[in-house]
PDB file of N, CA and C in Angstrom:
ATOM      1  N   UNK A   1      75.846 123.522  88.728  1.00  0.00           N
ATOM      2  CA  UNK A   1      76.911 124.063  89.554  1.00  0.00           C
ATOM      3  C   UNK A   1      76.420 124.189  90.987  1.00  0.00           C
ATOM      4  N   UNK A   2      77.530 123.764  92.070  1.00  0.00           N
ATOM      5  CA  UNK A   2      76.855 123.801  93.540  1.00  0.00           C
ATOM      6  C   UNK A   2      76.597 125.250  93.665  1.00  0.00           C
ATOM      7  N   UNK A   3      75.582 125.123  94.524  1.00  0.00           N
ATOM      8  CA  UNK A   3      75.452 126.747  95.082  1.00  0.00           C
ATOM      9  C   UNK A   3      76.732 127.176  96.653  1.00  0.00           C
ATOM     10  N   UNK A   4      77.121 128.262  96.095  1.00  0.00           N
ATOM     11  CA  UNK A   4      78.337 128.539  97.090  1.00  0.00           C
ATOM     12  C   UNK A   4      77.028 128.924  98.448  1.00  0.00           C
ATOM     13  N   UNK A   5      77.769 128.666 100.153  1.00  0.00           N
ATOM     14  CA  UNK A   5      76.930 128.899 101.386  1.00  0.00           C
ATOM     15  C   UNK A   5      77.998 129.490 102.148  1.00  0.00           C
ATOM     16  N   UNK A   6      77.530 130.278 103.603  1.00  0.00           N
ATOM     17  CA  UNK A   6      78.179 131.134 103.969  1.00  0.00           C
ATOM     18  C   UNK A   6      78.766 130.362 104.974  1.00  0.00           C
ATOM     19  N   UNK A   7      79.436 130.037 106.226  1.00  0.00           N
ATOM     20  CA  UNK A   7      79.937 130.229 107.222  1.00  0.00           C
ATOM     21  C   UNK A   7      80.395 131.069 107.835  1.00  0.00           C
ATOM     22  N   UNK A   8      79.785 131.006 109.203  1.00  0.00           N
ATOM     23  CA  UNK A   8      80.158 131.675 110.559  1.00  0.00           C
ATOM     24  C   UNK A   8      81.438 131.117 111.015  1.00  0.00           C
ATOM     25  N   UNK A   9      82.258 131.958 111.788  1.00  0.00           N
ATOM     26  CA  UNK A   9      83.880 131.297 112.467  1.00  0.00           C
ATOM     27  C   UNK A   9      83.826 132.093 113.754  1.00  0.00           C
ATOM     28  N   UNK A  10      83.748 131.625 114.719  1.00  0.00           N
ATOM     29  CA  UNK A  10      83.738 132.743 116.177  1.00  0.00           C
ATOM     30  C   UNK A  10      85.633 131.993 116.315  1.00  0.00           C
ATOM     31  N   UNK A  11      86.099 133.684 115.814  1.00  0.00           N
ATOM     32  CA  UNK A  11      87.494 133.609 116.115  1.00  0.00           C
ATOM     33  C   UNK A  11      88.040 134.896 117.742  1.00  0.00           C
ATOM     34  N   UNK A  12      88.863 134.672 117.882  1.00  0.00           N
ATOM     35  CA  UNK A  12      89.728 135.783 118.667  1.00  0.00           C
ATOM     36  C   UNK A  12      89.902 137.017 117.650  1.00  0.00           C
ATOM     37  N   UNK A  13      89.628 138.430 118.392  1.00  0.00           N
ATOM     38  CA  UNK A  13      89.976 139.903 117.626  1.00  0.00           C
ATOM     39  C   UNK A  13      90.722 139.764 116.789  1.00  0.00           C
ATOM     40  N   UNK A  14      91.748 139.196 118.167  1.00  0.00           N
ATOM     41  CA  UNK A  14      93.529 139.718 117.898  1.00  0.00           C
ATOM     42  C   UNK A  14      93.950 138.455 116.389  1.00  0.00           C
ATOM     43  N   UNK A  15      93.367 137.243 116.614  1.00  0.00           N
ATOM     44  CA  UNK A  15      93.878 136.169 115.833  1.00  0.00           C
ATOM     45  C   UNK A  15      93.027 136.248 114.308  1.00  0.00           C
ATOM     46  N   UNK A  16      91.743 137.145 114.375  1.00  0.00           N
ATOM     47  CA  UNK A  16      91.643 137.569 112.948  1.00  0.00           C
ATOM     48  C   UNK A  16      91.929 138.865 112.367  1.00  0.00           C
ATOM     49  N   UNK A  17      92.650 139.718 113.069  1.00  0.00           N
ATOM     50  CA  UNK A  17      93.382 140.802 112.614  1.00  0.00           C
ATOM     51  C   UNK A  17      94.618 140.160 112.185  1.00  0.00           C
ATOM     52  N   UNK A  18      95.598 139.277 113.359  1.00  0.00           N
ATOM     53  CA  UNK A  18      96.519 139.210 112.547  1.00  0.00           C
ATOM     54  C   UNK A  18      96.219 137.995 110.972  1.00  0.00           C
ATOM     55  N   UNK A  19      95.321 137.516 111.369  1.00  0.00           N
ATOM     56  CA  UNK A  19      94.918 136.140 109.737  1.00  0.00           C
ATOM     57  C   UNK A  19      95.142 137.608 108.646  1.00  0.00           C
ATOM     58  N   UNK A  20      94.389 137.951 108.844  1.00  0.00           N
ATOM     59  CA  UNK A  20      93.925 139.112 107.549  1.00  0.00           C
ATOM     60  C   UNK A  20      95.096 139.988 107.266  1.00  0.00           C
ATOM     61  N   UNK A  21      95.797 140.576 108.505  1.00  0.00           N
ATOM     62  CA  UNK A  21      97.040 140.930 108.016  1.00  0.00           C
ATOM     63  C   UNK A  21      98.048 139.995 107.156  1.00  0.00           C
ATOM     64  N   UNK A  22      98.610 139.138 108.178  1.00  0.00           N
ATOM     65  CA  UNK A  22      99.150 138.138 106.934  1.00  0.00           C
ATOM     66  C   UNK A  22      98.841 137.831 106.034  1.00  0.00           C
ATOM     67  N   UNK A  23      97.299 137.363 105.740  1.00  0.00           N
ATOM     68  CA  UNK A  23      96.265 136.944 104.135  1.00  0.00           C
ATOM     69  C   UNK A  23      96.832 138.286 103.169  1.00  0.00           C
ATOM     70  N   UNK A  24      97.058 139.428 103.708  1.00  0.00           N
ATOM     71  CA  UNK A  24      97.060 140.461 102.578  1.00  0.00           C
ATOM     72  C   UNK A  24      98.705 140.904 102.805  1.00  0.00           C
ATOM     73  N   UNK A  25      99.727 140.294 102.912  1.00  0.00           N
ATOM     74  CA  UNK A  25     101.104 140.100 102.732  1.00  0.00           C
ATOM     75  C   UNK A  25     100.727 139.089 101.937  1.00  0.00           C
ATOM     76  N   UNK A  26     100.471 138.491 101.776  1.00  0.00           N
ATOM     77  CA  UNK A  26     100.204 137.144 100.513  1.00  0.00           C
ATOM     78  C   UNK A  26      99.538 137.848  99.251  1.00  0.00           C
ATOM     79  N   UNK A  27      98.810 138.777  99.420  1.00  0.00           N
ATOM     80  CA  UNK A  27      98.331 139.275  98.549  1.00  0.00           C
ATOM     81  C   UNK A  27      96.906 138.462  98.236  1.00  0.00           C
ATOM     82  N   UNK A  28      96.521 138.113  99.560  1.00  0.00           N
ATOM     83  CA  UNK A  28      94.975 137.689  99.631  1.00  0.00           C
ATOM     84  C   UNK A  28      93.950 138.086 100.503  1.00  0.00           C
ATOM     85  N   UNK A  29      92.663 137.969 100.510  1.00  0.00           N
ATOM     86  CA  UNK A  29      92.279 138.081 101.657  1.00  0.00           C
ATOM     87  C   UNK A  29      91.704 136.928 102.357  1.00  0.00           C
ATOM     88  N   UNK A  30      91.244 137.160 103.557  1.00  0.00           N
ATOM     89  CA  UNK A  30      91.294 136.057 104.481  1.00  0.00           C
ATOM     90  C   UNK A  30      90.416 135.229 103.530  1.00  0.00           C
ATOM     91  N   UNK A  31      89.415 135.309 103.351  1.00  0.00           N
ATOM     92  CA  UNK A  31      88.375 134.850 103.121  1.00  0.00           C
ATOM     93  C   UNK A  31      88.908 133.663 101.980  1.00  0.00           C
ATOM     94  N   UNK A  32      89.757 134.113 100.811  1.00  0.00           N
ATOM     95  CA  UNK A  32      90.585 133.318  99.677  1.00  0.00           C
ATOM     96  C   UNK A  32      91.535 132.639 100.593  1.00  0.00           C
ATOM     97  N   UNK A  33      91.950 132.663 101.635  1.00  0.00           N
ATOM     98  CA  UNK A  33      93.118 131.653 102.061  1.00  0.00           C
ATOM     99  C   UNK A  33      92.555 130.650 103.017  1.00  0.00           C
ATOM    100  N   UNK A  34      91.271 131.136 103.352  1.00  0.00           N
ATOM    101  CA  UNK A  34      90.574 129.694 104.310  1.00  0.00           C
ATOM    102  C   UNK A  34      89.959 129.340 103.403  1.00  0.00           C
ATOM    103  N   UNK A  35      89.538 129.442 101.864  1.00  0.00           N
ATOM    104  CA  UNK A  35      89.227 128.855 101.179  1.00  0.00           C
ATOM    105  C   UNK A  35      90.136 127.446 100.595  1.00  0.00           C
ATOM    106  N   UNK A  36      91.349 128.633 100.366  1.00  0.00           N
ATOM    107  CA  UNK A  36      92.979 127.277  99.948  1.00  0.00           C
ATOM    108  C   UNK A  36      92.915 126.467 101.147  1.00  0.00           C
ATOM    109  N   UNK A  37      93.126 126.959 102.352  1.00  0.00           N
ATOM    110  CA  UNK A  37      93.536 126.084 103.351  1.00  0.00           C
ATOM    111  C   UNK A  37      92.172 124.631 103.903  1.00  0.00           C
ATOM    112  N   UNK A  38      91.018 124.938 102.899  1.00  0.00           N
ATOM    113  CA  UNK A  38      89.780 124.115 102.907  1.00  0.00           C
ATOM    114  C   UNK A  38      90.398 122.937 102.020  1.00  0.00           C
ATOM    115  N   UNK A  39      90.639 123.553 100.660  1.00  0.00           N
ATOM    116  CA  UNK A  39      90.346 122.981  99.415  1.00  0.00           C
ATOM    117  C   UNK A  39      91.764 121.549 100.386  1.00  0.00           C
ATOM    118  N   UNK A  40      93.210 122.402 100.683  1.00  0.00           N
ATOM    119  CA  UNK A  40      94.067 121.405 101.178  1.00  0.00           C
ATOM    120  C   UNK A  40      93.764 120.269 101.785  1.00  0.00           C
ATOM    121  N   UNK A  41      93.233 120.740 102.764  1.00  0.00           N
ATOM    122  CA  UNK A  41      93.217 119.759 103.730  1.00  0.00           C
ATOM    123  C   UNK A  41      91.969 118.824 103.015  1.00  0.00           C
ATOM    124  N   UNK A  42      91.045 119.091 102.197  1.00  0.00           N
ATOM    125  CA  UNK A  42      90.247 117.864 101.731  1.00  0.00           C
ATOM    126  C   UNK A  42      91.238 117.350 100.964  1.00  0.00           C
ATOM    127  N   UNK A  43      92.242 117.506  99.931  1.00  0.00           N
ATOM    128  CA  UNK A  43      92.755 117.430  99.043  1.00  0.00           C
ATOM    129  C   UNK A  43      93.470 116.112 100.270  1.00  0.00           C
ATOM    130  N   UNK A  44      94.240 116.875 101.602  1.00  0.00           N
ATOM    131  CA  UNK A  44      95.288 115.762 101.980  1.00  0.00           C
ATOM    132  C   UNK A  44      94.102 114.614 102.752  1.00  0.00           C
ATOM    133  N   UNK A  45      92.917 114.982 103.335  1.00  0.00           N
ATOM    134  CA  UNK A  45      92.337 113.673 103.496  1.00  0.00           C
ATOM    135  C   UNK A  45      91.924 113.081 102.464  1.00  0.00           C
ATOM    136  N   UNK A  46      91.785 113.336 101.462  1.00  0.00           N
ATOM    137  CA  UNK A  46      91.275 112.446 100.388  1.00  0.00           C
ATOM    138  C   UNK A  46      92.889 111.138 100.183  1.00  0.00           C
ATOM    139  N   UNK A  47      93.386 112.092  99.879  1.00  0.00           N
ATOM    140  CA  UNK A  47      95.054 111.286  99.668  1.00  0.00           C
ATOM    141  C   UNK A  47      95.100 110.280 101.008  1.00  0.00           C
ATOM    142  N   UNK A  48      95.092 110.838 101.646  1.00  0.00           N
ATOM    143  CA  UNK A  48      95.084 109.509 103.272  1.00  0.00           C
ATOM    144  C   UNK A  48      94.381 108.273 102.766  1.00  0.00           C
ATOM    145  N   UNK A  49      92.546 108.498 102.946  1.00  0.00           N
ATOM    146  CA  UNK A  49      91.887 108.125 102.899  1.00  0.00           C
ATOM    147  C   UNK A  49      92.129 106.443 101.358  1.00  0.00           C
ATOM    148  N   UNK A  50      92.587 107.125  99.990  1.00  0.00           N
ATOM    149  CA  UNK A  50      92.730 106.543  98.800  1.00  0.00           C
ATOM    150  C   UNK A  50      94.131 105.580  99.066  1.00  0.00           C
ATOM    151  N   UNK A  51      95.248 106.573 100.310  1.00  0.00           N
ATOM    152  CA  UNK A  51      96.400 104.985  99.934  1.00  0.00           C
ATOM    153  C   UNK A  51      95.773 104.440 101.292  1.00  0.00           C
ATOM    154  N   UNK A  52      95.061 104.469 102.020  1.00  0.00           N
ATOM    155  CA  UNK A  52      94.687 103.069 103.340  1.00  0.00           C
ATOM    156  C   UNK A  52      95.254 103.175 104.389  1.00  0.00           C
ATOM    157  N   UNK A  53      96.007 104.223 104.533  1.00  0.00           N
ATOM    158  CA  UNK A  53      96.791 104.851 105.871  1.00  0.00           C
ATOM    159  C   UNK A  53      96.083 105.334 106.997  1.00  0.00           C
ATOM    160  N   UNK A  54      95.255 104.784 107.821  1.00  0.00           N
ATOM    161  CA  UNK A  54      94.195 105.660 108.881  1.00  0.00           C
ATOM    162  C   UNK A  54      95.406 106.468 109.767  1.00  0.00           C
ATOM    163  N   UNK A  55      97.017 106.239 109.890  1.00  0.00           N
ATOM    164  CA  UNK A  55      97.873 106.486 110.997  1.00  0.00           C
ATOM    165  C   UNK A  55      97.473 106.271 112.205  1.00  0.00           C
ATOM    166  N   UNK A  56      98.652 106.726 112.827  1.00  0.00           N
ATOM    167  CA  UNK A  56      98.175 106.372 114.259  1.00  0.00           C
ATOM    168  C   UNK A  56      96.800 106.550 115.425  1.00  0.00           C
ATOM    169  N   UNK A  57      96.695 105.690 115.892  1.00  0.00           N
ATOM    170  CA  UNK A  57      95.514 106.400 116.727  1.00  0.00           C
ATOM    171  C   UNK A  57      95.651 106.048 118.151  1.00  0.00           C
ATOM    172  N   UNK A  58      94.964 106.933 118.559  1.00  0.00           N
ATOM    173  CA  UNK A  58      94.457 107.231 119.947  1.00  0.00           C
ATOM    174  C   UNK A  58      94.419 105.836 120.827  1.00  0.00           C
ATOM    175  N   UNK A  59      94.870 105.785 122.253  1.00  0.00           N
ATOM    176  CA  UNK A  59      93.991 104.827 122.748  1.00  0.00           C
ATOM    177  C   UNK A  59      92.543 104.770 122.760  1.00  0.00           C
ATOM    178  N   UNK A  60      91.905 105.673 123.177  1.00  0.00           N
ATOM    179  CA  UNK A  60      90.645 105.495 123.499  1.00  0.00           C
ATOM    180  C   UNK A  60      89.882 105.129 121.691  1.00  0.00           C
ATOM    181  N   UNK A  61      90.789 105.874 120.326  1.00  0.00           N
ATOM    182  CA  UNK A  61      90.417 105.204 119.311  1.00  0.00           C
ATOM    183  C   UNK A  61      90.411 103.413 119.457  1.00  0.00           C
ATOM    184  N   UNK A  62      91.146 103.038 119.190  1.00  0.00           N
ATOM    185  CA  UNK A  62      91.376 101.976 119.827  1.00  0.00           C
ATOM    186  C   UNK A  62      90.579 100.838 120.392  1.00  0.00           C
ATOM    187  N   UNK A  63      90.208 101.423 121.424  1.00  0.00           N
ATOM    188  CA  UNK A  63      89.374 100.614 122.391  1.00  0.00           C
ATOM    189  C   UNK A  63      87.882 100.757 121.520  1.00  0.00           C
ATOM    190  N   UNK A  64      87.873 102.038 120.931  1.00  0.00           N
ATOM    191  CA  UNK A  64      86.546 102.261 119.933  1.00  0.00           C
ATOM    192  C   UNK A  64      86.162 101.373 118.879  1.00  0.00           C
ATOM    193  N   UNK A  65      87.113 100.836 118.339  1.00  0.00           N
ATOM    194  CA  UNK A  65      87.121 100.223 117.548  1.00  0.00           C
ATOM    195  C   UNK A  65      87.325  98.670 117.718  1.00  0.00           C
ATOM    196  N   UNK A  66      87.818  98.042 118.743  1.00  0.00           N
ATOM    197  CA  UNK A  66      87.752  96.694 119.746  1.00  0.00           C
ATOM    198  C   UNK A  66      86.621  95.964 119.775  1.00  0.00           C
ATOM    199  N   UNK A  67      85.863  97.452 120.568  1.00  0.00           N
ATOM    200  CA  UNK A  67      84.144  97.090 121.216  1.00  0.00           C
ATOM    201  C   UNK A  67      83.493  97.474 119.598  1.00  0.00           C
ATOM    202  N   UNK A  68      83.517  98.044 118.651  1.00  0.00           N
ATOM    203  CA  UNK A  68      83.170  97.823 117.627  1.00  0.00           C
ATOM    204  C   UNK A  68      83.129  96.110 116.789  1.00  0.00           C
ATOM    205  N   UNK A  69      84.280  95.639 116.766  1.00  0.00           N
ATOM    206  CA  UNK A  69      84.376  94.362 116.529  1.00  0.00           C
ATOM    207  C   UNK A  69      83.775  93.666 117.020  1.00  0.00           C
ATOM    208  N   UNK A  70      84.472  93.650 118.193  1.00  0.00           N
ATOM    209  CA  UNK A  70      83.573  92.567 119.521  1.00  0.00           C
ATOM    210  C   UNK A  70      82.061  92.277 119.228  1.00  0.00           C
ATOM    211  N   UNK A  71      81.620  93.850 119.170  1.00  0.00           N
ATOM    212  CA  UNK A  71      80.770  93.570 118.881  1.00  0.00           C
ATOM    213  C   UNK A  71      79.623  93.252 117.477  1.00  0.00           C
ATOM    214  N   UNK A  72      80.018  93.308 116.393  1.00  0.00           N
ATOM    215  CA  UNK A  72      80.308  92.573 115.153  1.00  0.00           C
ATOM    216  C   UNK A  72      80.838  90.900 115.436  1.00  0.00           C
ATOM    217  N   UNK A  73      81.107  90.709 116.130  1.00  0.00           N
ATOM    218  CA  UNK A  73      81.685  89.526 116.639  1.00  0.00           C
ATOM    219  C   UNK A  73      80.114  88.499 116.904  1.00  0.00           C
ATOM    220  N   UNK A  74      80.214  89.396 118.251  1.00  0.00           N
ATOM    221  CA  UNK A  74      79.121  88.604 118.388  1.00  0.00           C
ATOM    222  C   UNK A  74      77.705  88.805 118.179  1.00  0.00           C
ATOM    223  N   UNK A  75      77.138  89.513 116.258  1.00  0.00           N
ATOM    224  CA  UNK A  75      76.249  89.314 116.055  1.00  0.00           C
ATOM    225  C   UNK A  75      76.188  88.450 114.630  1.00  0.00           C
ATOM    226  N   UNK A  76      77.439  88.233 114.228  1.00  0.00           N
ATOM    227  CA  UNK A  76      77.270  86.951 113.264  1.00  0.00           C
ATOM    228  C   UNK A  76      77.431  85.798 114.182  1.00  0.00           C
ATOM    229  N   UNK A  77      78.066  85.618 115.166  1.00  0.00           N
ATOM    230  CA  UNK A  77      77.934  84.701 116.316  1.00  0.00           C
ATOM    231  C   UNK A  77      76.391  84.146 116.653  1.00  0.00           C
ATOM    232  N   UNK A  78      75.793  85.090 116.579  1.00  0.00           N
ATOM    233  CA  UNK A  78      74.343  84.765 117.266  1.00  0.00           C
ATOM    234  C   UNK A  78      73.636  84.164 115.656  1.00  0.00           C
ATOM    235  N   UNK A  79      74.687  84.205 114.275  1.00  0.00           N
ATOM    236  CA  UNK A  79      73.922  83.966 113.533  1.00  0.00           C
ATOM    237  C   UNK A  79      73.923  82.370 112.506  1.00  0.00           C
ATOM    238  N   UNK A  80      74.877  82.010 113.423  1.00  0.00           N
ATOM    239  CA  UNK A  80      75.988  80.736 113.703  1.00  0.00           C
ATOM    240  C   UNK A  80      77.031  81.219 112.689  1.00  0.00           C
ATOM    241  N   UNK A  81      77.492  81.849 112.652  1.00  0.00           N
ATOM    242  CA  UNK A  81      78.990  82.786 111.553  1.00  0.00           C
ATOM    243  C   UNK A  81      79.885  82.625 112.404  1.00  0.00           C
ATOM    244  N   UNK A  82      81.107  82.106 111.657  1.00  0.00           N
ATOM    245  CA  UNK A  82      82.616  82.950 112.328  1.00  0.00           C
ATOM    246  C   UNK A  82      83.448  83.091 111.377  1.00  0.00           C
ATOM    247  N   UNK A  83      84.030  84.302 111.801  1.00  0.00           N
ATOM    248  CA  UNK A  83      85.044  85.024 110.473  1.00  0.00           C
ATOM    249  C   UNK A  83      85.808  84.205 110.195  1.00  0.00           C
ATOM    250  N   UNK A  84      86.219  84.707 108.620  1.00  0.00           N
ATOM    251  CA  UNK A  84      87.189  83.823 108.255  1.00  0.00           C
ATOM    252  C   UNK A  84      88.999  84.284 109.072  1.00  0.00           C
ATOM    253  N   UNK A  85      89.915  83.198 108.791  1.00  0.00           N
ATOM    254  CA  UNK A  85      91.383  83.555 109.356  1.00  0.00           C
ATOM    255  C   UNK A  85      91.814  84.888 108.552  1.00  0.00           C
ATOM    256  N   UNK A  86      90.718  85.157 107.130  1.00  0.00           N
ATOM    257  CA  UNK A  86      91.759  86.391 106.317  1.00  0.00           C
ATOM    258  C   UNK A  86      90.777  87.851 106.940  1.00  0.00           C
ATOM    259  N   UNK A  87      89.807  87.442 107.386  1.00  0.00           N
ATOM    260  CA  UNK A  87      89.092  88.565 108.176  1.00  0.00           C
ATOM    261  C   UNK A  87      89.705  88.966 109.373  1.00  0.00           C
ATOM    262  N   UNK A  88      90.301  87.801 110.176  1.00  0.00           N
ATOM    263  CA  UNK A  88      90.460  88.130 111.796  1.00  0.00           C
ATOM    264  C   UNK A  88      91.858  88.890 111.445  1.00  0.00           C
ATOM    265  N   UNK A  89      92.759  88.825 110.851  1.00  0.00           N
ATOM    266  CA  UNK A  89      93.642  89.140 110.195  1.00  0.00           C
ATOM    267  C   UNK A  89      93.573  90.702 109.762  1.00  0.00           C
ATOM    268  N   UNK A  90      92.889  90.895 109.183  1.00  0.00           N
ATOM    269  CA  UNK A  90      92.338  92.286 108.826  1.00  0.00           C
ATOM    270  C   UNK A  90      91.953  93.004 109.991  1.00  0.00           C
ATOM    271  N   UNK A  91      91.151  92.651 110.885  1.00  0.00           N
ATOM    272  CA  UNK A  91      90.609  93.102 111.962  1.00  0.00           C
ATOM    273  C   UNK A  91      91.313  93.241 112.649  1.00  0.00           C
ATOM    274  N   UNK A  92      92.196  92.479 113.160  1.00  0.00           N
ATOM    275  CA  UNK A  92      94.009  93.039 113.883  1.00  0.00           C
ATOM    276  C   UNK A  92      94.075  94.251 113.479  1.00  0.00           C
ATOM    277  N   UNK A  93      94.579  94.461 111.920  1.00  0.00           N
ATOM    278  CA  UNK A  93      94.722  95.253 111.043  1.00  0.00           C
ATOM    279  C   UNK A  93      94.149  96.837 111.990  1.00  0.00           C
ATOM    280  N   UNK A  94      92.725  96.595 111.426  1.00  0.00           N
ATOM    281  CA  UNK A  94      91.996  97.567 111.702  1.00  0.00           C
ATOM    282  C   UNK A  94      92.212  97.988 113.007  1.00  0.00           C
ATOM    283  N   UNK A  95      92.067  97.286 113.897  1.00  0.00           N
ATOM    284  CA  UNK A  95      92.219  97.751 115.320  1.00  0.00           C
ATOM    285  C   UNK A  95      93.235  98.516 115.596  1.00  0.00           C
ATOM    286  N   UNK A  96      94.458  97.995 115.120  1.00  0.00           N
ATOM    287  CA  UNK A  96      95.968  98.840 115.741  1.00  0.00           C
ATOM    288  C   UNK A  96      95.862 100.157 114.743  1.00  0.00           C
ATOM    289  N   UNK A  97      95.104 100.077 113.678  1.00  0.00           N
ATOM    290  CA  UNK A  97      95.044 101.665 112.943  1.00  0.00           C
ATOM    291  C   UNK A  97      96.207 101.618 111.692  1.00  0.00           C
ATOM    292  N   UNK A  98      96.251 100.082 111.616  1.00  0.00           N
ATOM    293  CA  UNK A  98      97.451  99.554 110.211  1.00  0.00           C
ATOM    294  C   UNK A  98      96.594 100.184 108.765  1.00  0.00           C
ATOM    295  N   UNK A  99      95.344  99.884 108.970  1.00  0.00           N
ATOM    296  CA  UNK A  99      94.624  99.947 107.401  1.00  0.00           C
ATOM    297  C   UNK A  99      93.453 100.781 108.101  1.00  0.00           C
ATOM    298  N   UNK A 100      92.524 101.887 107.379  1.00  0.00           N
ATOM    299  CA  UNK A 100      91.730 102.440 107.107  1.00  0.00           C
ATOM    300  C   UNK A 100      90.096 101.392 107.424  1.00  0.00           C
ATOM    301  N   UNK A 101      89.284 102.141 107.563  1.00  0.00           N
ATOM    302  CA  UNK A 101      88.143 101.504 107.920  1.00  0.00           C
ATOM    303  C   UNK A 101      87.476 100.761 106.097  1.00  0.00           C
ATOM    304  N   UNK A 102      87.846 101.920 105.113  1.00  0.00           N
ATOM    305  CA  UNK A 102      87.210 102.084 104.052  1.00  0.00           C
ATOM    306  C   UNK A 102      88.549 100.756 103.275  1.00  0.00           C
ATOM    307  N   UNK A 103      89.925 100.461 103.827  1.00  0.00           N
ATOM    308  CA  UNK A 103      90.351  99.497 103.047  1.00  0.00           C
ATOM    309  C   UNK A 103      90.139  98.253 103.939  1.00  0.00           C
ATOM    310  N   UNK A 104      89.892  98.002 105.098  1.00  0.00           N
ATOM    311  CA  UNK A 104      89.120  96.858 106.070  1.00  0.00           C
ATOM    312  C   UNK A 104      88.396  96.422 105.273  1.00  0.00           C
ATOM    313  N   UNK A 105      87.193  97.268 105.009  1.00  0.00           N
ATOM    314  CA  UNK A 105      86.123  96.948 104.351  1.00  0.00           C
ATOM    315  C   UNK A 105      86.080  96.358 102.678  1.00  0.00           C
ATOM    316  N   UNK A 106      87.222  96.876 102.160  1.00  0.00           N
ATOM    317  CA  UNK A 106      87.655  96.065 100.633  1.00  0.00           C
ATOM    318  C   UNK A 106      87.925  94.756 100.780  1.00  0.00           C
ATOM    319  N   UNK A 107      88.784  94.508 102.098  1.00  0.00           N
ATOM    320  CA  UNK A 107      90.057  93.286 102.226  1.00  0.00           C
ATOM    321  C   UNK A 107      89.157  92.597 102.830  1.00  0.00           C
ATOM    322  N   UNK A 108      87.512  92.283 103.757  1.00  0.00           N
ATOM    323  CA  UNK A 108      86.719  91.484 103.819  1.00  0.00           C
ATOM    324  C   UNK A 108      85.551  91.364 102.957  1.00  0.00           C
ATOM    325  N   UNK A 109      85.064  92.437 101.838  1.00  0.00           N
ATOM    326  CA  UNK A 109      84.209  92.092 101.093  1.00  0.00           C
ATOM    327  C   UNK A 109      84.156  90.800 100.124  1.00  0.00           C
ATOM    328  N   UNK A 110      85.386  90.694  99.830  1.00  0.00           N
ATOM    329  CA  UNK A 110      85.552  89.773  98.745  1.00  0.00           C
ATOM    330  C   UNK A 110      85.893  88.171  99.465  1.00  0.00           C
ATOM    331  N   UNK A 111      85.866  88.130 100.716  1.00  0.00           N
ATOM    332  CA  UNK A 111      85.982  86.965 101.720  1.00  0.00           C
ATOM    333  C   UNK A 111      84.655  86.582 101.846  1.00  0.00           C
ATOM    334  N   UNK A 112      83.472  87.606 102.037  1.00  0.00           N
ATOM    335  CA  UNK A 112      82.241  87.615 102.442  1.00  0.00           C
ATOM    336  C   UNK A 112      81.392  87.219 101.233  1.00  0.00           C
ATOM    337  N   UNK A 113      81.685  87.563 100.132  1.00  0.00           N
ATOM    338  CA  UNK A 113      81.010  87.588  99.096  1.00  0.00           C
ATOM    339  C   UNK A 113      81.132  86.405  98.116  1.00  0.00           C
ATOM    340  N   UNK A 114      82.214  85.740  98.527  1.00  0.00           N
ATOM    341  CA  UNK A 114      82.823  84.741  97.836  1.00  0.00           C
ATOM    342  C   UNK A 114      82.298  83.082  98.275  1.00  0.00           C
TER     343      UNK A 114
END
């Protein structure tokens, strides 16, 4: 069994008086509802993460992920490699934030491996 660990939270007075007030109109205390509100939000990135949805992103994501390629680009380049049409395809993909990094990586393994 994991061993449970503590965390520190540097909150506002006023914004953990009222958490704790509300937590105990719920009939909890704080401590049990940033626990739920933990367990959620892994619960909803996991769900993201499993259907391939990265959503929208950022410009500067974006551009992060460009110069990522690019540069992936040009180190199978230097290795006389060039992607296949179902990779560059994907990599569109990836860039505009259509598919997930972790389903990118499914939809060229089996191009690469093959």
């Amino acid at each position: 069994m994991a061993k449970d660990v503590k965390i520190t939270l540097r909150v506002n007075a006023e914004l953990r008086a009222a958490f704790s007030a509300a937590a105990l109109l719920e009939g909890q205390t704080a401590a049990n509802m940033l626990r739920e509100f933990m367990r959620a939000y892994v619960d909803q990135s996991c769900e993201r993460f499993q259907s391939g949805a990265s959503g929208p992103i950022s410009p500067a994501e974006r551009r992060r992920r460009e110069e990522a390629v690019n540069f992936a680009r040009a180190s199978i380049g230097l290795e006389g490699l060039k992607p296949s049409e179902t990779v560059e395809v994907a990599t569109c993909k990836f860039i505009n934030g259509e598919i997930s990094l972790a389903n990118f990586l499914r939809s060229t393994h089996s191009t690469l491996t093959t």
